[in-house]
Protein backbone atom coordinates (compact mmCIF):
# COMPACT_ATOMS: atom_id res chain seq x y z
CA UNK A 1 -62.54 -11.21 -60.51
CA UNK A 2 -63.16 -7.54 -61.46
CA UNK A 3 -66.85 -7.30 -63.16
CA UNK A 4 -66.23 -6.16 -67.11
CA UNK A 5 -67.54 -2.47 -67.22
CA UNK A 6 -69.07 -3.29 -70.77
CA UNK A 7 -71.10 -5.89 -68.99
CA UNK A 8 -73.99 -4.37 -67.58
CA UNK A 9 -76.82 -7.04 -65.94
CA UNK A 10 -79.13 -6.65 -62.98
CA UNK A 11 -80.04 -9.75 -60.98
CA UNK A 12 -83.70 -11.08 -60.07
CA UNK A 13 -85.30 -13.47 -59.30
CA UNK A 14 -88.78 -14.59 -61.57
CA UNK A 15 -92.06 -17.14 -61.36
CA UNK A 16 -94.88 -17.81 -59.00
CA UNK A 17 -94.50 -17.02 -55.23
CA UNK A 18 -92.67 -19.85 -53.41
CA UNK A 19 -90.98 -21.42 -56.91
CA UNK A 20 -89.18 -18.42 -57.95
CA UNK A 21 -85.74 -19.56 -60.15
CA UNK A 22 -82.83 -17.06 -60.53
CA UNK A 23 -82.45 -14.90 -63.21
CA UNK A 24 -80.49 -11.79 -64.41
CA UNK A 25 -82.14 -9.00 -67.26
CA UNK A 26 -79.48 -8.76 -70.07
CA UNK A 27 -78.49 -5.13 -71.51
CA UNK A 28 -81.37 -5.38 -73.95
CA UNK A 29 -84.09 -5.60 -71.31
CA UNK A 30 -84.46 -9.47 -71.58
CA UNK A 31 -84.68 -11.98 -68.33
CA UNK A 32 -82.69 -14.45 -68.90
CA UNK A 33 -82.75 -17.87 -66.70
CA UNK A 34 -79.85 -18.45 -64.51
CA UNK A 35 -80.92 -21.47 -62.93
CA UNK A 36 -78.72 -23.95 -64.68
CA UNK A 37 -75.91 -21.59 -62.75
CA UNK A 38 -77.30 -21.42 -59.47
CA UNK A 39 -79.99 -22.63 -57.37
CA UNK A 40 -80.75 -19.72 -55.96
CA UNK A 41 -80.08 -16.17 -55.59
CA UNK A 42 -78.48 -15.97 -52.09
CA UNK A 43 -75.89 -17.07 -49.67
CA UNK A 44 -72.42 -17.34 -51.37
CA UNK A 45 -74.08 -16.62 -54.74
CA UNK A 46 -74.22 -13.11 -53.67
CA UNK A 47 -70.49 -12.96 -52.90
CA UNK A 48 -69.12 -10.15 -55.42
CA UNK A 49 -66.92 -12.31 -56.87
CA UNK A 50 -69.42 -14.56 -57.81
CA UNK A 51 -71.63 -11.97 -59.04
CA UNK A 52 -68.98 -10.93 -61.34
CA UNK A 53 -68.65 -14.08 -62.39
CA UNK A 54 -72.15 -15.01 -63.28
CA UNK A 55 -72.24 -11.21 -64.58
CA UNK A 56 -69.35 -12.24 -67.15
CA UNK A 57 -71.39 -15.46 -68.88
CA UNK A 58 -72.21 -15.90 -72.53
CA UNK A 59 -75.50 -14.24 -72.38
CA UNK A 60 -76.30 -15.50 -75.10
CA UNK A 61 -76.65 -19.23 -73.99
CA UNK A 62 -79.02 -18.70 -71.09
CA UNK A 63 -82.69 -19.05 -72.06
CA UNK A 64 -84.64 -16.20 -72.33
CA UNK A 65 -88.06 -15.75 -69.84
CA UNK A 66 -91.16 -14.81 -71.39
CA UNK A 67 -92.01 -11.08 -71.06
CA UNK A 68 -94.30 -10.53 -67.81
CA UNK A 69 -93.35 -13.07 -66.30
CA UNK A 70 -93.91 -12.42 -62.48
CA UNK A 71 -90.75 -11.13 -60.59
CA UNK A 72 -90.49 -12.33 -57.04
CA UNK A 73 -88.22 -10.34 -54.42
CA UNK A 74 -84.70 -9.99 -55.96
CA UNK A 75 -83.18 -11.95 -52.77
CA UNK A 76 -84.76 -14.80 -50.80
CA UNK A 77 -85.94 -14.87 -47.44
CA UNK A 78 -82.90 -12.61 -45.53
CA UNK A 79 -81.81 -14.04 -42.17
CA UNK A 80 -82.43 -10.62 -40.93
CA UNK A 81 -84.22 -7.29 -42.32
CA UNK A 82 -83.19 -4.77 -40.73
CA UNK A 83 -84.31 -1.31 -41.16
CA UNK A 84 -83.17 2.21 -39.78
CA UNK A 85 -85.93 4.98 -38.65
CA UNK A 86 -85.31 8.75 -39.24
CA UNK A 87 -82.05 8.26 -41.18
CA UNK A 88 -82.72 11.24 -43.42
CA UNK A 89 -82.26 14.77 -42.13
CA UNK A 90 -85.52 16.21 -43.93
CA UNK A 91 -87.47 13.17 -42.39
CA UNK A 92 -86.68 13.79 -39.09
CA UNK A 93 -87.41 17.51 -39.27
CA UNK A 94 -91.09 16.25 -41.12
CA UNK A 95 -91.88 14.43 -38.03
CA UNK A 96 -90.59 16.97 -35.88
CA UNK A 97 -87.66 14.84 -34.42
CA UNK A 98 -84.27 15.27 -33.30
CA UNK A 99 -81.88 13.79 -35.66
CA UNK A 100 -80.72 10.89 -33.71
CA UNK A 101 -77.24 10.42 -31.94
CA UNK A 102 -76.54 6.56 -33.34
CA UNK A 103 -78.62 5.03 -35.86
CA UNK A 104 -81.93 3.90 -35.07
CA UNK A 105 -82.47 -0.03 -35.81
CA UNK A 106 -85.60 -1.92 -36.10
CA UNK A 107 -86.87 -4.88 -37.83
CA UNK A 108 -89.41 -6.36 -40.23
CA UNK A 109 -90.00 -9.89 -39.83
CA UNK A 110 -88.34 -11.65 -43.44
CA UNK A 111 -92.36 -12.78 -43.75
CA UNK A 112 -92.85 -9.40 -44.81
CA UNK A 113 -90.76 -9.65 -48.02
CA UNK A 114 -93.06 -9.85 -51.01
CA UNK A 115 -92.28 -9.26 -55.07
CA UNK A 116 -92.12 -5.55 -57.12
CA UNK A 117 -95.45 -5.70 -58.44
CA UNK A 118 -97.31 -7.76 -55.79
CA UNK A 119 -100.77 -6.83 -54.37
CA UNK A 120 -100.06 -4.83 -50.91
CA UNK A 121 -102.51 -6.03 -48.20
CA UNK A 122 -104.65 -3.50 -45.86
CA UNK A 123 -104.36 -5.36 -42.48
CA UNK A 124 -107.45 -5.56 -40.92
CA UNK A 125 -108.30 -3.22 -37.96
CA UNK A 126 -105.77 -1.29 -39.39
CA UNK A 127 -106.16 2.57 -39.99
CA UNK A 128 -103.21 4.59 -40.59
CA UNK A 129 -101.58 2.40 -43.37
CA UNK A 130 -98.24 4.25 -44.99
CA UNK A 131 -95.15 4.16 -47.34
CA UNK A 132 -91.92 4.81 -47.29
CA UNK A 133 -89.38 4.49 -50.49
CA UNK A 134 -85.74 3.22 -49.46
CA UNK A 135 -82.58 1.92 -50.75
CA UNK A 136 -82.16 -1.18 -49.79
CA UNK A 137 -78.46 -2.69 -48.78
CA UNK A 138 -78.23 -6.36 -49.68
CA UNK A 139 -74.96 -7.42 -48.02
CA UNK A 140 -72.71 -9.95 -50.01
CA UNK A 141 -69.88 -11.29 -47.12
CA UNK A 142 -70.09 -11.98 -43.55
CA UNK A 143 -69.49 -8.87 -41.69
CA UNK A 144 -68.34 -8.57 -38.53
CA UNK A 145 -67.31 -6.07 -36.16
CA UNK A 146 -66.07 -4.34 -39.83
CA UNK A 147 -64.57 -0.74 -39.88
CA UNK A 148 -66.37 1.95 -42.42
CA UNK A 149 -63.43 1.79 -44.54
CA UNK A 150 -63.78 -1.95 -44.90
CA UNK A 151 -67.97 -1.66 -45.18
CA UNK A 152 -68.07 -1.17 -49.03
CA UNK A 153 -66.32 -4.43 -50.12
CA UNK A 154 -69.23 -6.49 -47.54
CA UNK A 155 -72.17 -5.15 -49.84
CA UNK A 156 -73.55 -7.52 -52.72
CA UNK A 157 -75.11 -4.61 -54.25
CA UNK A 158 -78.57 -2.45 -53.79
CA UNK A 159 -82.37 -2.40 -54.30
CA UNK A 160 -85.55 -1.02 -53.75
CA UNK A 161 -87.22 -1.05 -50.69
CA UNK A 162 -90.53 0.43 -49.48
CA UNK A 163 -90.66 0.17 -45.93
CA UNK A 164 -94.86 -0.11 -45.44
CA UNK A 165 -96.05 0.62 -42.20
CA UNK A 166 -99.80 0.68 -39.89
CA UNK A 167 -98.95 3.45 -37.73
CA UNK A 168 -101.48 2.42 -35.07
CA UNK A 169 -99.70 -0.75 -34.40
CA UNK A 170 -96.61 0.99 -34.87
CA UNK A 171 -96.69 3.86 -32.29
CA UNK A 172 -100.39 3.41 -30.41
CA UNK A 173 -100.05 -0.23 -29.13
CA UNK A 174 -97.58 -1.13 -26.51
CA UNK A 175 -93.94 -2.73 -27.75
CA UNK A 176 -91.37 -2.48 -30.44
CA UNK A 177 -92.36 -1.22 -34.07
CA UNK A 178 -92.04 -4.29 -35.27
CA UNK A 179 -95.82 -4.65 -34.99
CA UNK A 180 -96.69 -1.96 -36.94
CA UNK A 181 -93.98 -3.25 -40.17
CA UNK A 182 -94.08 -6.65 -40.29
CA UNK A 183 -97.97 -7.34 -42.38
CA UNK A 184 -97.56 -9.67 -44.88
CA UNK A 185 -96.26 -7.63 -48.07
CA UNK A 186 -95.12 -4.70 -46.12
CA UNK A 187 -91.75 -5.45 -47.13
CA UNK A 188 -91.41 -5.46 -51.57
CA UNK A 189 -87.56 -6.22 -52.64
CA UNK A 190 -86.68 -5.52 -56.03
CA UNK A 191 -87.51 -5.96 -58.55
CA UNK A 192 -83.54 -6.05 -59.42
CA UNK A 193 -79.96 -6.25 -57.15
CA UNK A 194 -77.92 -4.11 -58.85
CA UNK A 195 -74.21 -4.42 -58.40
CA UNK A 196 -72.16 -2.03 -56.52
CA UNK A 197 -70.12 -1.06 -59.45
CA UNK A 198 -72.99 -0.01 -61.29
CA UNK A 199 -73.69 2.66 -58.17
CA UNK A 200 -70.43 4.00 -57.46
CA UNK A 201 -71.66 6.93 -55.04
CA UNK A 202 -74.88 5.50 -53.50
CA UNK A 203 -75.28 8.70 -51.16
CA UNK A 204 -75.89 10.83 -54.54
CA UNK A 205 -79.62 9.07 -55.83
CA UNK A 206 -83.18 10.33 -56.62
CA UNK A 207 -85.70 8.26 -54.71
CA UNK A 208 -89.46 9.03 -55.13
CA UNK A 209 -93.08 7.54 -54.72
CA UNK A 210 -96.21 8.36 -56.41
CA UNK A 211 -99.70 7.26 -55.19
CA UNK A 212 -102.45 7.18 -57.47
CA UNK A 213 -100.53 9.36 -59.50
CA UNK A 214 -99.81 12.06 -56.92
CA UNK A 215 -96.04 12.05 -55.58
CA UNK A 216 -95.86 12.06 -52.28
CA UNK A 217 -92.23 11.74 -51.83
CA UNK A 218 -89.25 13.42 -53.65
CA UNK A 219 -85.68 12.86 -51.91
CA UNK A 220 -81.87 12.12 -52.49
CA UNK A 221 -79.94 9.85 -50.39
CA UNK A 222 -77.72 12.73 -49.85
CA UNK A 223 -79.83 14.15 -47.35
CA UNK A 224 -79.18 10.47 -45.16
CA UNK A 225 -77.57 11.24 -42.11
CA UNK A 226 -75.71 8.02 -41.77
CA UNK A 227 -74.32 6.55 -44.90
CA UNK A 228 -74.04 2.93 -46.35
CA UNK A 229 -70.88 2.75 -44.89
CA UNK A 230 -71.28 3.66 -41.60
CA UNK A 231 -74.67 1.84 -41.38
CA UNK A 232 -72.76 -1.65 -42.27
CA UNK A 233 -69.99 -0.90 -39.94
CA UNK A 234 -72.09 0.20 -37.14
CA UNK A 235 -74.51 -2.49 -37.47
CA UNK A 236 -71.87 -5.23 -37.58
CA UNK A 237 -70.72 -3.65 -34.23
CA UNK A 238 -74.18 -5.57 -32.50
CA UNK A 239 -74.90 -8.52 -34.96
CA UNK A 240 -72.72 -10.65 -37.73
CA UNK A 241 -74.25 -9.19 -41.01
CA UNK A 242 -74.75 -12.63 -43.58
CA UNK A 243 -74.90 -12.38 -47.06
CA UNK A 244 -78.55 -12.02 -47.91
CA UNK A 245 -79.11 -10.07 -45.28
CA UNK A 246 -81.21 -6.45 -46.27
CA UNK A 247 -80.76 -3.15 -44.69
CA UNK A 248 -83.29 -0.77 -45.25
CA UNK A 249 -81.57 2.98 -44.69
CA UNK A 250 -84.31 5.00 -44.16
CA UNK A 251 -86.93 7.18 -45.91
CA UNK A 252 -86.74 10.72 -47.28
CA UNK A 253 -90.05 12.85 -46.38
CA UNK A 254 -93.34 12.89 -47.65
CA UNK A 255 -94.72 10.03 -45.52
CA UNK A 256 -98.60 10.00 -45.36
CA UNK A 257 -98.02 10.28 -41.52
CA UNK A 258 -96.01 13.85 -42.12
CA UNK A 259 -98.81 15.35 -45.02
CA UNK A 260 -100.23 18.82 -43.63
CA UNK A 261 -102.52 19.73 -42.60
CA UNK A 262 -104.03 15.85 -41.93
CA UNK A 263 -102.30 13.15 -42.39
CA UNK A 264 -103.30 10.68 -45.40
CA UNK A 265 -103.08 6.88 -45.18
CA UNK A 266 -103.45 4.06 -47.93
CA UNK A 267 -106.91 2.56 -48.41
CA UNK A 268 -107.72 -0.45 -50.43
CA UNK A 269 -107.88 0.27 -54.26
CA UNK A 270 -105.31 3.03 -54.65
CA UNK A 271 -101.68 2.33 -57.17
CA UNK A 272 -97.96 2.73 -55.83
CA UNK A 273 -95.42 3.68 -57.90
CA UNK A 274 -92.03 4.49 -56.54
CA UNK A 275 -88.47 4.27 -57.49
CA UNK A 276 -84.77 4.49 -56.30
CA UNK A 277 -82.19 5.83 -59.58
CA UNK A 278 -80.79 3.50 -61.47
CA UNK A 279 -82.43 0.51 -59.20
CA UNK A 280 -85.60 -0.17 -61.06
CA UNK A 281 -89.82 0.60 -60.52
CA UNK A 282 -92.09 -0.61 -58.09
CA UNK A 283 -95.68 -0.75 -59.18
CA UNK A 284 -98.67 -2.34 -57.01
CA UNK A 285 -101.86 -1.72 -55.42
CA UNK A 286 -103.27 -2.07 -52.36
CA UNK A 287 -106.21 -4.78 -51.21
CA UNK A 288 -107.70 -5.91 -48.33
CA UNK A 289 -106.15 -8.72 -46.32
């Protein structure tokens, strides 16, 4: 079922952490409830065909949330978050790093995944806490061992991501990164999926990320050196992508780690602000765990 182009709704998910419903936000800015649709906001549900067809409701009968209501992560706990590392051309050249031959893939564990406007926890003994704004794949039907041609029509839609990291754990203890990305909160989702018709040329956004009011990063996911569509093929190459499933595609520079002449980290007490076009605002600050 093609999605109406006069329809225009971004899906969500709303309410206190652990008892968040589904929802979508209507053309005029309102959440409305979807929960008499759907349980919940993943597996099939995020087929594009059923997107389209929640997309093409009467509106008008859904009940309307109360403004502020807290918005959760757009998509439940993924079976896998996966995440790529110096997937943008001006990134790599920040940290003074070959562009890589393949993409790079690591993980954040799904315990990570917190809501848009969530407090961001400090882990203790950490010391080199850091941020990086990404557009975040949210895959709609099993992939596997899918060409790039095929990739697009696998995708439920996109989202913001920002890809927190403590780069001590990350790079100055022994193992995989995962250490270093997988703090509770280091993983915010949302605070909308927004459906692949409404971004018809994801490698053409603005992406950016203010702290305490400074901004600190300023890209386009035109400088990504592997696009959506390769990332989904090549990733379904090594694993069966699930619907639900994230894929964070990398960050554009301006990472604390990369500011000259020191590099500056997060601290307790400080706001984040940061955005992906056309995907929504992420606003938060940081505490202490």
């Amino acid at each position: 079922m093609p999605l109406d182009k006069a329809v225009r709704v971004k899906f969500l998910r709303y309410g206190p952490r652990g008892q968040e419903r589904p929802g979508l936000l209507d053309q005029d800015g309102a959440i409305r409830d979807l929960s008499g649709e759907l349980d919940e906001l993943g597996g099939m549900a995020l087929d594009p065909d059923r997107l389209a067809a929640l997309a093409s409701l009467d509106l008008a009968r859904l009940p309307i949330i109360e403004s502020g209501t807290r918005l959760g992560s757009c998509i439940p706990t993924p079976g896998k978050f996966i995440c790529i590392g110096l997937n943008y051309a001006d990134h790599a050249a920040e940290t003074g790093t070959d562009v890589p031959r393949e993409p790079i893939l690591f993980f954040k564990a799904s315990s990570a995944i917190s809501g848009p406007g969530d407090d961001i926890e400090i882990p203790r003994g950490a010391s080199k806490t850091d941020w990086e704004v990404e557009l975040g794949v949210v895959i709609g039907r099993t992939a596997k061992y899918v060409s790039e041609a095929a990739a697009a029509a696998c995708v439920a839609g996109y989202c913001v991501v920002n890809d927190l990291s403590e780069r001590a754990f990350q790079m100055e203890r022994c193992g995989q990164w995962v250490k270093g990305k997988s703090h509770d909160t280091f993983g915010p989702v949302g605070p909308w999926l927004v459906t692949t018709d409404e971004v018809p040329e994801p490698q053409c956004l603005d992406l950016w990320l203010e702290v305490d009011g400074h901004r600190h990063q300023q890209g386009n996911t035109r400088t990504m050196v592997y696009t959506v569509p390769r990332l989904v093929s090549y990733i379904s190459q090594f694993m069966t992508l699930q619907p639900g499933d994230i894929i964070s595609t990398g960050t554009p520079p301006g990472v604390g780690h990369g500011h000259k002449p020191e590099p500056v980290y997060l601290r307790p007490g400080q706001e984040l602000r940061l955005s992906v076009e056309g995907l929504g605002e992420q606003c938060y600050r940081t505490v202490s765990a």
